[in-house]
C-alpha atoms as a PDB file:
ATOM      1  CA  UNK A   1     163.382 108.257 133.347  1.00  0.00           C
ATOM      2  CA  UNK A   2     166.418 109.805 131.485  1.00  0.00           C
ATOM      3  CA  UNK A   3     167.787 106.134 130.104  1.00  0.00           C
ATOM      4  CA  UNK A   4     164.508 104.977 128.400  1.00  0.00           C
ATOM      5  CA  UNK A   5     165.558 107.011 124.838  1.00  0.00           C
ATOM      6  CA  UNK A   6     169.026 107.834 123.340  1.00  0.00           C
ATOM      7  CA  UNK A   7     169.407 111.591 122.685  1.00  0.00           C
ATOM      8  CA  UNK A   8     168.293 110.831 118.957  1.00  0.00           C
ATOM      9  CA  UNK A   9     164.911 109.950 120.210  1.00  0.00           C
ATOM     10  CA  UNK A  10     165.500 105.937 120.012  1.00  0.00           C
ATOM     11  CA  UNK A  11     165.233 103.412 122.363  1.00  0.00           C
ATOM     12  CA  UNK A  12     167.885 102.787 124.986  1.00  0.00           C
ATOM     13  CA  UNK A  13     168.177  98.826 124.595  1.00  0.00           C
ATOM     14  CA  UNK A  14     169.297  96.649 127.551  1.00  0.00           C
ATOM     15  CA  UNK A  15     171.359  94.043 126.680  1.00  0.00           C
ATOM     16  CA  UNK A  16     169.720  91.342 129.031  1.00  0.00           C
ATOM     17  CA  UNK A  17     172.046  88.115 129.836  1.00  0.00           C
ATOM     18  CA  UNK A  18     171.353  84.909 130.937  1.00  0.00           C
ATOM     19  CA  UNK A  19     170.376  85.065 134.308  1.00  0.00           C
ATOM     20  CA  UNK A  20     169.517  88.478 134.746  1.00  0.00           C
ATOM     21  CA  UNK A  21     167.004  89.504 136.861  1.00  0.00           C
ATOM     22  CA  UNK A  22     164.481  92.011 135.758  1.00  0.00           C
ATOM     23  CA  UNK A  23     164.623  94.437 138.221  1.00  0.00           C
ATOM     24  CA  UNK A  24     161.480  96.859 138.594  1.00  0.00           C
ATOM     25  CA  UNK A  25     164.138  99.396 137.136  1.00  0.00           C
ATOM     26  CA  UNK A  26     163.826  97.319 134.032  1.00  0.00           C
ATOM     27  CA  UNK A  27     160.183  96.832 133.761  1.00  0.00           C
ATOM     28  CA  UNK A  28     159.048 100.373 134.571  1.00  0.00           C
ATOM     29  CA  UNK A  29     161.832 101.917 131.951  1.00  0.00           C
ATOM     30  CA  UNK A  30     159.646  99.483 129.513  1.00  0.00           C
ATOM     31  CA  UNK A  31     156.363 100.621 130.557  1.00  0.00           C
ATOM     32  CA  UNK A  32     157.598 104.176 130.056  1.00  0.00           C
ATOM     33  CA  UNK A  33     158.480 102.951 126.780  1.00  0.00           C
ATOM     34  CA  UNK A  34     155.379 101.997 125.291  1.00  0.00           C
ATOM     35  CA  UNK A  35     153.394 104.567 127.203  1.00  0.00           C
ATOM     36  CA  UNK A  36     155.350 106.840 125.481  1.00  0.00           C
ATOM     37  CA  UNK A  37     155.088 105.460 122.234  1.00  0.00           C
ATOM     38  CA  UNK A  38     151.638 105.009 122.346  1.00  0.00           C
ATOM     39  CA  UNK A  39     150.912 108.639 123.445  1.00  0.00           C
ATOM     40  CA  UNK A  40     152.750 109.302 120.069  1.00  0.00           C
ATOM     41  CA  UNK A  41     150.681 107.008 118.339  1.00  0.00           C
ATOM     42  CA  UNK A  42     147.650 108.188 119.449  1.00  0.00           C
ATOM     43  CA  UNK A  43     148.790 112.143 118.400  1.00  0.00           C
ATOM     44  CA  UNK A  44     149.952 111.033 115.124  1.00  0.00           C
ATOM     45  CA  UNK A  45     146.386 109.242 114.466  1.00  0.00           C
ATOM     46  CA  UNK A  46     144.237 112.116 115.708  1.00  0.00           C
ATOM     47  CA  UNK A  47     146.689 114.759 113.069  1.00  0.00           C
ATOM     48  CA  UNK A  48     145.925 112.284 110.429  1.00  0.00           C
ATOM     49  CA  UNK A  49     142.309 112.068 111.136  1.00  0.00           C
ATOM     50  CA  UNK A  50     142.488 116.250 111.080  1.00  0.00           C
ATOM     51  CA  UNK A  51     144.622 115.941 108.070  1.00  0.00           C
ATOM     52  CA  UNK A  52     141.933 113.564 105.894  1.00  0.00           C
ATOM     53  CA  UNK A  53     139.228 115.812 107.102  1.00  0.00           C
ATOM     54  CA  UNK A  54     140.705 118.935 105.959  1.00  0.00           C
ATOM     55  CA  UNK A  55     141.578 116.936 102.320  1.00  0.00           C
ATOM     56  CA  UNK A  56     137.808 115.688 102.547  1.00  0.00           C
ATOM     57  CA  UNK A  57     136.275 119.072 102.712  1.00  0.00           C
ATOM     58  CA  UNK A  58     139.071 120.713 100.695  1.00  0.00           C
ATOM     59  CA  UNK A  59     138.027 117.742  97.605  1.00  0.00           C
ATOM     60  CA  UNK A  60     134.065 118.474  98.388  1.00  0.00           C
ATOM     61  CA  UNK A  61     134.451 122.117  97.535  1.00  0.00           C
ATOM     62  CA  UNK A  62     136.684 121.499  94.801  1.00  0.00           C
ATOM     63  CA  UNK A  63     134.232 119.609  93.730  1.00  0.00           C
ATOM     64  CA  UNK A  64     131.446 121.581  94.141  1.00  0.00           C
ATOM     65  CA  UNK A  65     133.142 124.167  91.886  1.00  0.00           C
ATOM     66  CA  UNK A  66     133.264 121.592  89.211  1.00  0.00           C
ATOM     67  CA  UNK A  67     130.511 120.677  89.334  1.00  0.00           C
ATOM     68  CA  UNK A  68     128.500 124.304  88.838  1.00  0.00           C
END
């Protein structure tokens, strides 16, 4: 679905009036939305994890070192 994100990466509001009807259109480019979004999430969290895991051991040698 080409119209769920802007070229910039952001989300392609719809401007909903009264008495629109949300069309399955609408609700699936929504869906895509946060299923997108949460994919993201979810790789940003596990790099994170990877990153303070990394810094962890990195500090634990470091401190090793120190310590002899």
């Amino acid at each position: 679905m080409s119209d769920v994100f802007n070229p910039d990466g952001t989300y392609s509001k719809t401007e909903w009036k009264t008495g629109d009807r949300i069309s399955s259109n609408g609700l699936n480019k929504i869906e895509t939305a946060l299923d997108t979004i949460n994919n993201k999430l979810e790789s940003i969290k596990e790099t994170t994890n990877n990153q303070i895991s990394e810094l962890e051991s990195t500090l634990t040698e470091l401190d090793t070192k120190v310590n002899d």
